[in-house]
C-alpha atoms as a PDB file:
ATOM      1  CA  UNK A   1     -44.212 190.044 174.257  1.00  0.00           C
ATOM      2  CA  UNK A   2     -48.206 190.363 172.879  1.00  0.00           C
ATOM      3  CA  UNK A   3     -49.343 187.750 170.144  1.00  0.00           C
ATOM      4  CA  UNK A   4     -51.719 188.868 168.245  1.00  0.00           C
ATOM      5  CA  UNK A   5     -53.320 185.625 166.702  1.00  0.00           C
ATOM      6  CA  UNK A   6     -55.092 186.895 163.589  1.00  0.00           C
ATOM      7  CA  UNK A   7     -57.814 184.563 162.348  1.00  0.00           C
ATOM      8  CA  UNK A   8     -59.588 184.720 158.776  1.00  0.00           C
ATOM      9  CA  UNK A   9     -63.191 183.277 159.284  1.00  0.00           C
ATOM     10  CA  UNK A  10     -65.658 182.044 156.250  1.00  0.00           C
ATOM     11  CA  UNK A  11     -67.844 179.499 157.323  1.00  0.00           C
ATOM     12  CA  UNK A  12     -66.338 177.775 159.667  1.00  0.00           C
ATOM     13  CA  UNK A  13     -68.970 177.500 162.595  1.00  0.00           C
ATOM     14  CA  UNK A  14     -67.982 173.469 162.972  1.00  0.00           C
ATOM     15  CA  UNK A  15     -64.408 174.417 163.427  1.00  0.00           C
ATOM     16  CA  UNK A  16     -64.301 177.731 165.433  1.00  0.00           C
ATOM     17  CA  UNK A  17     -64.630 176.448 168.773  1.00  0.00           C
ATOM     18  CA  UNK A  18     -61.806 174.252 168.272  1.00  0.00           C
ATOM     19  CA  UNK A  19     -59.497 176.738 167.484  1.00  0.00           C
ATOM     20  CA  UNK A  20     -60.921 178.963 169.887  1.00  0.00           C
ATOM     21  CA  UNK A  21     -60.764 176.683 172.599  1.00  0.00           C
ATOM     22  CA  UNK A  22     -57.207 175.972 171.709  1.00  0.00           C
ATOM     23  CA  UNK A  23     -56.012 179.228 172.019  1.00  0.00           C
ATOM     24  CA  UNK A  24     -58.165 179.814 175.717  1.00  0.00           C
ATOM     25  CA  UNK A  25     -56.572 176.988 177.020  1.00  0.00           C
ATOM     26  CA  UNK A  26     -52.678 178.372 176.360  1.00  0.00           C
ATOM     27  CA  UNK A  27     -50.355 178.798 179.686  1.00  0.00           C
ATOM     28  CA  UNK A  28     -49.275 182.243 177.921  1.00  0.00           C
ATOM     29  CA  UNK A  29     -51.924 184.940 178.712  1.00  0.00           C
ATOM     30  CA  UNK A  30     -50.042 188.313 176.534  1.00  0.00           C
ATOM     31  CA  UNK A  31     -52.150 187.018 173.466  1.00  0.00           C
ATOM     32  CA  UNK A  32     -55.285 189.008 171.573  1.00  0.00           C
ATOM     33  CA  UNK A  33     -57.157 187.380 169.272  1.00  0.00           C
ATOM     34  CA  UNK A  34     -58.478 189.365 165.713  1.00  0.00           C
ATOM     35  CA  UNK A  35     -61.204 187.567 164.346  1.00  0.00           C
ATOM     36  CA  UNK A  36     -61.972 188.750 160.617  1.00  0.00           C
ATOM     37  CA  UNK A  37     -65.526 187.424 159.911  1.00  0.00           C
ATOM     38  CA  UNK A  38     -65.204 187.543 155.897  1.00  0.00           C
ATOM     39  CA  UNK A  39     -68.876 186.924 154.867  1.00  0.00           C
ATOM     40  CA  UNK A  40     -69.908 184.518 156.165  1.00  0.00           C
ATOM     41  CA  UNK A  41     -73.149 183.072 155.734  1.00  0.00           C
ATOM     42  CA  UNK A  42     -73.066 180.330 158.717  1.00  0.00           C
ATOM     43  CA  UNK A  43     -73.516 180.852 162.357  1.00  0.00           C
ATOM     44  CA  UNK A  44     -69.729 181.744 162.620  1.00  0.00           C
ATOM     45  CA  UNK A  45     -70.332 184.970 163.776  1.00  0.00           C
ATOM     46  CA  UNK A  46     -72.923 183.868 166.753  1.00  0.00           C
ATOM     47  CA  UNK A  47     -69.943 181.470 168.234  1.00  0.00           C
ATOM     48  CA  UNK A  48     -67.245 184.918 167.318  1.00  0.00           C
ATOM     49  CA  UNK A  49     -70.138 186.944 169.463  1.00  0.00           C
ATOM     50  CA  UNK A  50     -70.380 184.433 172.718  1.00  0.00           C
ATOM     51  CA  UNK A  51     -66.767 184.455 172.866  1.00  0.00           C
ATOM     52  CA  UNK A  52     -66.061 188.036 172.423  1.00  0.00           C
ATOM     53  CA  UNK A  53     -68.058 188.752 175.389  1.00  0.00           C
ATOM     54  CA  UNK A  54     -66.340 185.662 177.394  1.00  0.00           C
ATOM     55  CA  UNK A  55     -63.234 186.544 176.795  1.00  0.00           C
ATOM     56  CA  UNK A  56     -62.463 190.462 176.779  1.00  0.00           C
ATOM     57  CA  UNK A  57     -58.857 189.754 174.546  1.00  0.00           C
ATOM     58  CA  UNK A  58     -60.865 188.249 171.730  1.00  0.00           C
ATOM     59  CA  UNK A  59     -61.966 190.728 169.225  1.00  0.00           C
ATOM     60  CA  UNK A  60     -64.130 190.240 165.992  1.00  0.00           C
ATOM     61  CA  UNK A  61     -64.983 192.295 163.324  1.00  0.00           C
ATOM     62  CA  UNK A  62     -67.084 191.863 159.972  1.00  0.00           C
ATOM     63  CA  UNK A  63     -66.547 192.365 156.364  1.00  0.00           C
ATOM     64  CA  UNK A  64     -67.650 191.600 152.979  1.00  0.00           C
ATOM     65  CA  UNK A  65     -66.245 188.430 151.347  1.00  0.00           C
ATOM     66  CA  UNK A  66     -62.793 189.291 150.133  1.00  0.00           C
ATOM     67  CA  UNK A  67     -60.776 186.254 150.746  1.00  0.00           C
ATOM     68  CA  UNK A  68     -58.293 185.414 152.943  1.00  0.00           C
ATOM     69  CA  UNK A  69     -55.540 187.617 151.950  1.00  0.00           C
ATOM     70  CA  UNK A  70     -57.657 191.159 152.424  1.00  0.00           C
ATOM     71  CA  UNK A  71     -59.008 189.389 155.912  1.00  0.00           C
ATOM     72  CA  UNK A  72     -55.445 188.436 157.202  1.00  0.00           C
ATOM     73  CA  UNK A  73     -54.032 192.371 156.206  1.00  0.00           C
ATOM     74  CA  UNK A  74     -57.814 194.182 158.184  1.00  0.00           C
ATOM     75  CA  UNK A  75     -56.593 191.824 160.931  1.00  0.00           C
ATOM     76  CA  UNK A  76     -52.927 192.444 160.657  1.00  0.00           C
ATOM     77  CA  UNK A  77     -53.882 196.831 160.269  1.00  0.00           C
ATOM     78  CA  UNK A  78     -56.075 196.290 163.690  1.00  0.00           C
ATOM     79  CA  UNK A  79     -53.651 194.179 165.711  1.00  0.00           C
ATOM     80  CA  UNK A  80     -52.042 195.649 168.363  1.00  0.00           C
ATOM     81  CA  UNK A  81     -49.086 192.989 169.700  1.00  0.00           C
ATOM     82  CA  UNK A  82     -45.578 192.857 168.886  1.00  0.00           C
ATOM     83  CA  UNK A  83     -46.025 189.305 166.847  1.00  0.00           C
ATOM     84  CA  UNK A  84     -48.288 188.094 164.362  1.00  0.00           C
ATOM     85  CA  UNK A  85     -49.725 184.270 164.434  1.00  0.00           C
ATOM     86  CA  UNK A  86     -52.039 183.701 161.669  1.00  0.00           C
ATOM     87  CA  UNK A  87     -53.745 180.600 161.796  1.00  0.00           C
ATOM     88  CA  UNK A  88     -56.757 179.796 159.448  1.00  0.00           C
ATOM     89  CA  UNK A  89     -60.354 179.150 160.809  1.00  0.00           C
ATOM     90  CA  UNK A  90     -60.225 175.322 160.360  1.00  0.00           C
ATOM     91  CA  UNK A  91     -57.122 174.228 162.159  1.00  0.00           C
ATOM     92  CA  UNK A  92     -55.956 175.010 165.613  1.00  0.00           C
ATOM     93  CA  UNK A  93     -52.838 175.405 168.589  1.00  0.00           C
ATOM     94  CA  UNK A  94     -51.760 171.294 168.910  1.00  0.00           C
ATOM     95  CA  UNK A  95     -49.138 172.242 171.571  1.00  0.00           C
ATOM     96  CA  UNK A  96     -51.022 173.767 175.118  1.00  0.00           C
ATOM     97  CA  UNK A  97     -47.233 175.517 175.841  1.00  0.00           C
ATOM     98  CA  UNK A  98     -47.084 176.933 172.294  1.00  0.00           C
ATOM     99  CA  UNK A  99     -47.051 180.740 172.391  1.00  0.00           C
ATOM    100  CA  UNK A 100     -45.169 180.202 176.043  1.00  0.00           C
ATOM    101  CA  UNK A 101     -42.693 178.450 173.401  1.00  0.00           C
ATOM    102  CA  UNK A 102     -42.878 180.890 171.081  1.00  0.00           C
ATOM    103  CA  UNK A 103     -42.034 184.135 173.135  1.00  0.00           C
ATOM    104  CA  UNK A 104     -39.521 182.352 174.357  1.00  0.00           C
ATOM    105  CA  UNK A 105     -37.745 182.090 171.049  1.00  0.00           C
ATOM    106  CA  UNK A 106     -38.102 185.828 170.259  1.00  0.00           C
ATOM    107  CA  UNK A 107     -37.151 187.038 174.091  1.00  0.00           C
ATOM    108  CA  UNK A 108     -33.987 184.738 173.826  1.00  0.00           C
ATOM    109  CA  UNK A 109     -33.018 185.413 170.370  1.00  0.00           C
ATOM    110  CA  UNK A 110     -32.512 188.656 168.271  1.00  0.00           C
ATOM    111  CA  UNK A 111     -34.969 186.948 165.249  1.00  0.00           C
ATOM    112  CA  UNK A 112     -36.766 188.290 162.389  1.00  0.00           C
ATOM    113  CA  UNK A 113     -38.978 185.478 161.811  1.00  0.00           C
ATOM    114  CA  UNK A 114     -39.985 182.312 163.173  1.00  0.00           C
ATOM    115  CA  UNK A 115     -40.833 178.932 161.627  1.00  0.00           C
ATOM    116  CA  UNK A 116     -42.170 175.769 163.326  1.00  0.00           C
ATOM    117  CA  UNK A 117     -43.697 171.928 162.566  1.00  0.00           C
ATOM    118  CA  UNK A 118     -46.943 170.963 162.174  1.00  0.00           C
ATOM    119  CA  UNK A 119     -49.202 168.477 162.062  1.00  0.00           C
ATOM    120  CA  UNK A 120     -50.664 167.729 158.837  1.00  0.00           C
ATOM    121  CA  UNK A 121     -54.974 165.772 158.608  1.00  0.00           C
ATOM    122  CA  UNK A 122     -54.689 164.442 155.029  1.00  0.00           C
ATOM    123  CA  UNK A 123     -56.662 161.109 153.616  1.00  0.00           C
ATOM    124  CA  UNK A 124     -57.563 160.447 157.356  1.00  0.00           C
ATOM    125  CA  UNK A 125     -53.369 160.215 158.102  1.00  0.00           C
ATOM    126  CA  UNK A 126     -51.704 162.529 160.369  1.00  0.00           C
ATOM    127  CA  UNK A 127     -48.315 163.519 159.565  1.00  0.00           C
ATOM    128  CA  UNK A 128     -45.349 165.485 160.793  1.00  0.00           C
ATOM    129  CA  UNK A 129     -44.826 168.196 158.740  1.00  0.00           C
ATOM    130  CA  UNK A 130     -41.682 170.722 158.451  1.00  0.00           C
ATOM    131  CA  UNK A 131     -42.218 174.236 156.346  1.00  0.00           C
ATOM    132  CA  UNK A 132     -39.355 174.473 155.436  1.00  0.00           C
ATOM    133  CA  UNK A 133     -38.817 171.208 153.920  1.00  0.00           C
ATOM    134  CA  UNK A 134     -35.576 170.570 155.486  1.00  0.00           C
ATOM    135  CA  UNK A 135     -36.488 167.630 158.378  1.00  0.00           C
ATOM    136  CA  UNK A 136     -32.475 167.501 159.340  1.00  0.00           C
ATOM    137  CA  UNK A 137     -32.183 170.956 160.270  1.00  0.00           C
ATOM    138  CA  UNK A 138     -31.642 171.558 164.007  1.00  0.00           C
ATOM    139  CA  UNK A 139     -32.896 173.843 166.263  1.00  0.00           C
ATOM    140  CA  UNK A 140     -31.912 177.389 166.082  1.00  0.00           C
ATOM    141  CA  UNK A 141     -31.096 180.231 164.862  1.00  0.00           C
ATOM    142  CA  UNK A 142     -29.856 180.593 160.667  1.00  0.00           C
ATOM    143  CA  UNK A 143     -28.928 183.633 158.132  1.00  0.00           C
ATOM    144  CA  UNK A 144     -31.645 183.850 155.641  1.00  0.00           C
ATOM    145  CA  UNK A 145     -29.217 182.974 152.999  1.00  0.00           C
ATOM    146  CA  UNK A 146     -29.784 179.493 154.097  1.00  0.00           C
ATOM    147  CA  UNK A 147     -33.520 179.462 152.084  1.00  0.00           C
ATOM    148  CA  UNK A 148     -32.023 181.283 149.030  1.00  0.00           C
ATOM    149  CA  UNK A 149     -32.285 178.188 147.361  1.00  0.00           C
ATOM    150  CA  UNK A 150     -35.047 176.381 148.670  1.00  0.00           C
ATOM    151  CA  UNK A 151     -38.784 176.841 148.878  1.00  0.00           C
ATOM    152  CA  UNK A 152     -40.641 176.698 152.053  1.00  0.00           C
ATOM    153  CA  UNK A 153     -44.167 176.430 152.263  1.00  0.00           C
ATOM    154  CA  UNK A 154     -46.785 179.205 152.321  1.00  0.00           C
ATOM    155  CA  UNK A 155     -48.612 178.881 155.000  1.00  0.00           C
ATOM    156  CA  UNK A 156     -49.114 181.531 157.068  1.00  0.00           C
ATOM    157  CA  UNK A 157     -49.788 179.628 159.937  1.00  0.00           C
ATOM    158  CA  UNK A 158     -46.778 178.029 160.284  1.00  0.00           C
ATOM    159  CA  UNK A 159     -44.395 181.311 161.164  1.00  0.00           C
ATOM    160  CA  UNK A 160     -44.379 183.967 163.690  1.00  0.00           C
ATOM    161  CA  UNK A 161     -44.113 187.397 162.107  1.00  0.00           C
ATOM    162  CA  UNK A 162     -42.546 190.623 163.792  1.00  0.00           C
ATOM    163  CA  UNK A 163     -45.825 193.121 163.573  1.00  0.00           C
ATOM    164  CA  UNK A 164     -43.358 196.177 163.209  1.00  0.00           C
ATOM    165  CA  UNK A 165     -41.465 194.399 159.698  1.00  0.00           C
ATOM    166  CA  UNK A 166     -44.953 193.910 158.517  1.00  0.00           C
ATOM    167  CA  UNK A 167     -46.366 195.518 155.682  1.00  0.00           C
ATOM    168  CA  UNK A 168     -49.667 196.032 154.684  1.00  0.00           C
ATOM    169  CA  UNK A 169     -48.646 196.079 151.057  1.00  0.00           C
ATOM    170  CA  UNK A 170     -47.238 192.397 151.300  1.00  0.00           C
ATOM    171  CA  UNK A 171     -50.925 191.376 151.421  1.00  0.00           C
ATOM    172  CA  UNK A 172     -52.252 190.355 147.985  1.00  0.00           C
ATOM    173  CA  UNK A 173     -55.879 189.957 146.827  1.00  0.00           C
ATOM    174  CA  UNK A 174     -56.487 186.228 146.207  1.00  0.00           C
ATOM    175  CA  UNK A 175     -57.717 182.792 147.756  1.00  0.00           C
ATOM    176  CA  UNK A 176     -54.404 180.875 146.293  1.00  0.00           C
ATOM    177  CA  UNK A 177     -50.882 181.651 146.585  1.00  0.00           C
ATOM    178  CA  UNK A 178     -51.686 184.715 148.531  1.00  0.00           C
ATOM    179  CA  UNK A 179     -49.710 183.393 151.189  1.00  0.00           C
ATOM    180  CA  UNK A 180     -46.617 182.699 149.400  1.00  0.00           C
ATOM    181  CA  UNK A 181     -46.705 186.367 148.248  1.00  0.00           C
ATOM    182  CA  UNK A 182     -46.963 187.698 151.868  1.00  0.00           C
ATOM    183  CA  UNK A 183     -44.345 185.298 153.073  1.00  0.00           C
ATOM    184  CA  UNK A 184     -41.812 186.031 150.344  1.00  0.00           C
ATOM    185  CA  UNK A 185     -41.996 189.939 150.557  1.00  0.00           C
ATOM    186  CA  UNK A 186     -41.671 190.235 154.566  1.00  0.00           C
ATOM    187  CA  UNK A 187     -38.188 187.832 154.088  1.00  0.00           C
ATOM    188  CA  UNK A 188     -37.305 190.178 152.031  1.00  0.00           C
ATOM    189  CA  UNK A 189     -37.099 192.601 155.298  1.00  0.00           C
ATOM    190  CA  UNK A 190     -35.002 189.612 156.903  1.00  0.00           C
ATOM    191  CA  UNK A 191     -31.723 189.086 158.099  1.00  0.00           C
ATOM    192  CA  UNK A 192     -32.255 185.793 159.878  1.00  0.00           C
ATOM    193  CA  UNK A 193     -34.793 183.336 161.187  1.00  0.00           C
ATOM    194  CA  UNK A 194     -35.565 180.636 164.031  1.00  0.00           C
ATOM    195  CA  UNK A 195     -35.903 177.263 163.354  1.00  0.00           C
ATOM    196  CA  UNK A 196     -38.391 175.967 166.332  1.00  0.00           C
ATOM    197  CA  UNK A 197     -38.195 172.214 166.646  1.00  0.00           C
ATOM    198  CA  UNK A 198     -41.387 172.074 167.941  1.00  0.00           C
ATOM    199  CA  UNK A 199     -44.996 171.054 166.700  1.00  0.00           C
ATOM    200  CA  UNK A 200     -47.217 174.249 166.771  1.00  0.00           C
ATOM    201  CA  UNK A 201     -50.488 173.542 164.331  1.00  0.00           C
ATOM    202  CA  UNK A 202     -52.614 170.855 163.540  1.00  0.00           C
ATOM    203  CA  UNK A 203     -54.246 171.686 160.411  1.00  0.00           C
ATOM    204  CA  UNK A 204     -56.813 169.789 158.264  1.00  0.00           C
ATOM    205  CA  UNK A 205     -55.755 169.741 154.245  1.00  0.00           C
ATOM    206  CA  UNK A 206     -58.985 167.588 153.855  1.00  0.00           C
ATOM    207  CA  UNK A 207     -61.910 170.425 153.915  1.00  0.00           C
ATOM    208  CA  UNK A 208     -63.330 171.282 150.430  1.00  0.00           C
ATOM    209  CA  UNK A 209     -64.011 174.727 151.345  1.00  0.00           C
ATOM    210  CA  UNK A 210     -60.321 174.778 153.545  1.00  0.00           C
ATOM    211  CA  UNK A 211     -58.213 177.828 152.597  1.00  0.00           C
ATOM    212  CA  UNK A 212     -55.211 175.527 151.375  1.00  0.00           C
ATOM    213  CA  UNK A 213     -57.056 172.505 149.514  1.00  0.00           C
ATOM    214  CA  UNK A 214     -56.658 172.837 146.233  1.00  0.00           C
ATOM    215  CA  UNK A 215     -59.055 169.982 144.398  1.00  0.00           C
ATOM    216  CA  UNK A 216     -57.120 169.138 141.610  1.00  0.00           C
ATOM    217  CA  UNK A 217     -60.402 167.455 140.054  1.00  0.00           C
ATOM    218  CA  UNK A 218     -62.179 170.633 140.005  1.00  0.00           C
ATOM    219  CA  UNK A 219     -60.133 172.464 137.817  1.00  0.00           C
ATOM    220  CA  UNK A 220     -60.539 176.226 137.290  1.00  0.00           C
ATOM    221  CA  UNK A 221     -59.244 178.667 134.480  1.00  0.00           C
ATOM    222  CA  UNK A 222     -59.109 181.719 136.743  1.00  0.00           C
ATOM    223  CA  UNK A 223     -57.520 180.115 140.085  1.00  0.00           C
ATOM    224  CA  UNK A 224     -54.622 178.428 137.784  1.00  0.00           C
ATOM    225  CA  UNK A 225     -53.955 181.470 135.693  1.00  0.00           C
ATOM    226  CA  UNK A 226     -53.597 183.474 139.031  1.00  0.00           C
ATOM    227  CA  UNK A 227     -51.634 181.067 140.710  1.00  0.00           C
ATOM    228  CA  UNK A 228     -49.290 181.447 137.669  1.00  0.00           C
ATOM    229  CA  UNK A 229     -49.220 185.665 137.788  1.00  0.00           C
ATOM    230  CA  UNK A 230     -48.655 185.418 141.544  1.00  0.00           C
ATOM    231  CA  UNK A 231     -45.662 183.331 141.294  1.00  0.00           C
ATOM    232  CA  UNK A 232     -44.507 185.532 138.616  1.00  0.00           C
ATOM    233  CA  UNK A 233     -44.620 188.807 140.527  1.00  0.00           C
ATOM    234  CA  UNK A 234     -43.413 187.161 143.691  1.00  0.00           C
ATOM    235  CA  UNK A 235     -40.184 186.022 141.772  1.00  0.00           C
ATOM    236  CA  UNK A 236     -39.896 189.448 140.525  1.00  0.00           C
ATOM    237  CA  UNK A 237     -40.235 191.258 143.542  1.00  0.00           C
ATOM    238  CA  UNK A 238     -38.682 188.629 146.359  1.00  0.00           C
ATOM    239  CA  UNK A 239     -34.625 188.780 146.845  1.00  0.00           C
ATOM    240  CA  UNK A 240     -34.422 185.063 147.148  1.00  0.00           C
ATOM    241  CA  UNK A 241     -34.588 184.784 143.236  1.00  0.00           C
ATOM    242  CA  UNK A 242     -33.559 180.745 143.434  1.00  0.00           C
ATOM    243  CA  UNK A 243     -35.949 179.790 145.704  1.00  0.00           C
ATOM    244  CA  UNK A 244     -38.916 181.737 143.771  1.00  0.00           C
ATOM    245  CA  UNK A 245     -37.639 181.217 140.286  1.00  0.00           C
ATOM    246  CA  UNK A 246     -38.269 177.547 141.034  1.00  0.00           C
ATOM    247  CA  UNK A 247     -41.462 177.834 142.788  1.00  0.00           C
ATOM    248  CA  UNK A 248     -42.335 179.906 139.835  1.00  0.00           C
ATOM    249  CA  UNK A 249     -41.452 176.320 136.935  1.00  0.00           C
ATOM    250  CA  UNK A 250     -43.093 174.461 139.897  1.00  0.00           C
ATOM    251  CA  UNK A 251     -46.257 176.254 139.555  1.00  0.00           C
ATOM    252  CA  UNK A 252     -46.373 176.293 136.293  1.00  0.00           C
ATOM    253  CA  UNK A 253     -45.599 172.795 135.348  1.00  0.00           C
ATOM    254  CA  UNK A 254     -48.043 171.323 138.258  1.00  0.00           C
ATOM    255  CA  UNK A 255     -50.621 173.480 136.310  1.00  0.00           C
ATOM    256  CA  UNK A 256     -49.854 172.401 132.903  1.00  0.00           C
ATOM    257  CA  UNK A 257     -49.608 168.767 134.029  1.00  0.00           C
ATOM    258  CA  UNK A 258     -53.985 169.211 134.770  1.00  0.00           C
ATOM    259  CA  UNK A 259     -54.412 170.096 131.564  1.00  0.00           C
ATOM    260  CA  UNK A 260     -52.152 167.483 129.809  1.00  0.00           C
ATOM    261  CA  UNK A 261     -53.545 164.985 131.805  1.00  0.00           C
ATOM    262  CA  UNK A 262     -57.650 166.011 131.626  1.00  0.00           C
ATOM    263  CA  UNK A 263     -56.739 167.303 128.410  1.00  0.00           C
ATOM    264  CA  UNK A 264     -59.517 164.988 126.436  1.00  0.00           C
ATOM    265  CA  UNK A 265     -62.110 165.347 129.116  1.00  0.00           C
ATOM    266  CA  UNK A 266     -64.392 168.178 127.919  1.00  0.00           C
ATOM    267  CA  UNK A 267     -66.832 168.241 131.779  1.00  0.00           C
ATOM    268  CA  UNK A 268     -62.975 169.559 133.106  1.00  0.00           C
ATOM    269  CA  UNK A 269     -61.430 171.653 130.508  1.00  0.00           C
ATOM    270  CA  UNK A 270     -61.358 172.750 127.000  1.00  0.00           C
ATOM    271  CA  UNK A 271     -58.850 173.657 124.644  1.00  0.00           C
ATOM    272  CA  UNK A 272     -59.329 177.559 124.676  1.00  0.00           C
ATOM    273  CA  UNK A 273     -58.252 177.641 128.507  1.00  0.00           C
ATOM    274  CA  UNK A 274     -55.304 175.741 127.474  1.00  0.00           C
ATOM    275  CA  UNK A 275     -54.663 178.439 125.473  1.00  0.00           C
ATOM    276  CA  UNK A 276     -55.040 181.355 128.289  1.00  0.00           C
ATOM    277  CA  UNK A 277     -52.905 179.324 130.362  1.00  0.00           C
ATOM    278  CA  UNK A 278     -49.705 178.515 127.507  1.00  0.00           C
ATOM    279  CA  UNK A 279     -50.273 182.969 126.924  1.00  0.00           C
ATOM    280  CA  UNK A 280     -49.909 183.384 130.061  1.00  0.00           C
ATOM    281  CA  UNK A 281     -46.890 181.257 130.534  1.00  0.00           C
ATOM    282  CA  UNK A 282     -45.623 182.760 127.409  1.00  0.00           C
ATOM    283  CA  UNK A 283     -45.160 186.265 129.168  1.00  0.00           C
ATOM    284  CA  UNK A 284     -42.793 185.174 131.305  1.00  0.00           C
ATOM    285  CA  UNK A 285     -39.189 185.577 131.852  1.00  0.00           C
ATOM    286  CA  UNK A 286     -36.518 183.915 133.461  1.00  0.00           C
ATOM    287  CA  UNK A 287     -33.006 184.439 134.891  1.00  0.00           C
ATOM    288  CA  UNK A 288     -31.657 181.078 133.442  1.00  0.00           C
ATOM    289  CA  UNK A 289     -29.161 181.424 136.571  1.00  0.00           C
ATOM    290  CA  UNK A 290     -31.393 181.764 139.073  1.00  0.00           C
ATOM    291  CA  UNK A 291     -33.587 178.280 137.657  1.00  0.00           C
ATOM    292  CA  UNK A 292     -30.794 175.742 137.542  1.00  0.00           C
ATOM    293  CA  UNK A 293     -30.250 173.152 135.073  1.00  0.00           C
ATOM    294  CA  UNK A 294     -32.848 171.114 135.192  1.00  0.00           C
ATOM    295  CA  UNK A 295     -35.027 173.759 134.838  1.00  0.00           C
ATOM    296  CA  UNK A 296     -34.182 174.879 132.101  1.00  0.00           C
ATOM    297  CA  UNK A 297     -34.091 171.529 130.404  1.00  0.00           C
ATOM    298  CA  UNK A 298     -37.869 171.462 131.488  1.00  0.00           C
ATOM    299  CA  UNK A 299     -38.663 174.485 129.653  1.00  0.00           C
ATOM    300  CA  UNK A 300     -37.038 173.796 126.354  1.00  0.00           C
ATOM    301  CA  UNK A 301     -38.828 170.779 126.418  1.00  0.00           C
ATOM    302  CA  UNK A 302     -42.310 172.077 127.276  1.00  0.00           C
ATOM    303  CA  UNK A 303     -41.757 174.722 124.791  1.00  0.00           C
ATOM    304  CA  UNK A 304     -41.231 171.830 122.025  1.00  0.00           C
ATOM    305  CA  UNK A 305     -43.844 170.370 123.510  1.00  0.00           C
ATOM    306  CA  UNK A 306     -46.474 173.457 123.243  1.00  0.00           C
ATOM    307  CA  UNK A 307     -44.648 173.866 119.317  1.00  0.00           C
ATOM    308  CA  UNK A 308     -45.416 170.410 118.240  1.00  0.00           C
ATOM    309  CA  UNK A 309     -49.526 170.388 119.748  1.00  0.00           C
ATOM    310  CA  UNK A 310     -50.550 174.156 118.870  1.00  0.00           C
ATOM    311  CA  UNK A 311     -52.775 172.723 115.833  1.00  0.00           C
ATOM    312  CA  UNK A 312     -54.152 169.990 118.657  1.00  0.00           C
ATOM    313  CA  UNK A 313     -54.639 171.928 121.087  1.00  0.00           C
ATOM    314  CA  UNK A 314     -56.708 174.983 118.816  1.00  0.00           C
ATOM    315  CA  UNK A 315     -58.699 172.418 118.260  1.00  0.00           C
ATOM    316  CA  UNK A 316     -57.668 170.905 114.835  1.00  0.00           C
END
């Protein structure tokens, strides 16, 4: 089967021949690479250039800065193989056998999708990492009813998608949570998926300018309010309404906890984006069934919480 390993690019010229280099270097040939240069203002595309003309199966192509979400659906509408690897700019391929490993898997095994481990670069500590949160689970294949009640991590980069269950509607328009979105609307096309015991990725989470590090000390209005509307409209539209109802009271309690804890340091925050972020919130509804108990207990209690502090928090 053809990979096509799609790659969203933003300056990443100290990383790209890492990742590049990784993927050259793989025992299985069937691959094509999409590089999506998105703006970038580094000499990215000079190292995207020298290996386009090395290697005739790696493609790039320019656009405007849109994000990674509108650069991972231009690659995904150009890509020509029967999977789809995404793997952002900054990380790369840990495992030398790994797309050997991974058609494998799909020529074996009537699958729908396909999850793997990774390797995780965090506070200069490198880490074993499972997406789907679940480090007992053994090798093989599973019903997707098995994550109905459990959220598994966004990243693209740690699944193999079937290019003919894609969508290019299940790619949303945003630097955060984009992922999450494009992840939970293709399960919603599956019937099973493959767990792959096997460490795929290594990917840095240390980066300032990495797709998937959020700096909680840098705190901004617009990011947390969309991370909240994401997680709203992927819990409306995804069938696995446990696992995205609480990823949903996740989301929004990890962002109200930056505000209750900065809450007196004006440099960070001030009280009329507390304000855009409890109307936001407020817009919101739940299936108490598909939350669970504790849940719910949370939200009562925030909602006494934002009662008692509405005179504080306006400023008075």
């Amino acid at each position: 089967m053809k990979i096509s390993i799609i790659i969203p690019v933003y300056n990443s010229e100290k990383y790209l021949n890492k990742i590049l280099d990784s993927i050259t270097n793989q025992t299985y040939k069937n691959y094509e690479v999409i590089a999506i240069n998105d703006g970038s203002n580094d000499g990215s595309e000079k190292i995207l250039k020298l290996y386009s003309e090395k290697f005739q199966n790696i493609k790039y192509y320019n656009q405007e800065n849109m994000g990674p979400g509108m650069a991972r659906r231009n690659g995904f509408l150009k890509a020509n193989g029967d999977l789809l690897f995404f793997i952002d700019s900054d990380d790369y391929i840990y495992d030398i056998k790994a797309l050997e490993k991974i058609n494998k898997a799909f020529e074996d095994n009537n699958i729908d999708i396909l999850f793997f481990n990774f390797i995780a670069h965090h506070n200069n500590n490198d880490t074993i990492e499972n997406t789907l949160r679940n480090t007992n689970m053994q090798e093989g294949i599973y019903s997707i009813k098995k994550l109905k009640k459990r959220i598994i991590g966004g990243g693209l980069w740690t699944k193999i998608f079937i290019k003919n269950k894609m969508k290019e509607e299940y790619f949303y328009n945003a630097t955060n949570f984009e992922d999450y979105y494009t992840t939970y609307l293709y399960l919603n096309n599956c019937d099973n998926f493959y767990y792959l015991k096997e460490t795929i990725i290594f990917s840095y989470r240390d980066r300032d300018s990495s797709l998937s590090n959020v700096n909680a000390r840098n705190i901004n209005i617009d990011r947390e309010l969309t991370s909240i509307k994401i997680c709203n409209i992927i819990y409306k539209k995804s069938k696995l309404k446990k696992a995205t109802g609480k990823l949903l009271v996740d989301t929004i309690f990890s962002v109200r906890k930056k505000y209750i804890i900065n809450k007196g340091n004006r440099n960070k925050i001030n009280s009329s984006d507390i304000l855009k972020i409890d109307n936001e919130i407020s817009k919101i509804k739940f299936s108490y069934l598909d939350i669970g108990i504790k849940n719910i207990i949370k939200i009562i209690l925030y909602n006494f919480y934002i009662y008692f502090n509405q005179g504080d928090e306006n400023g008075k």
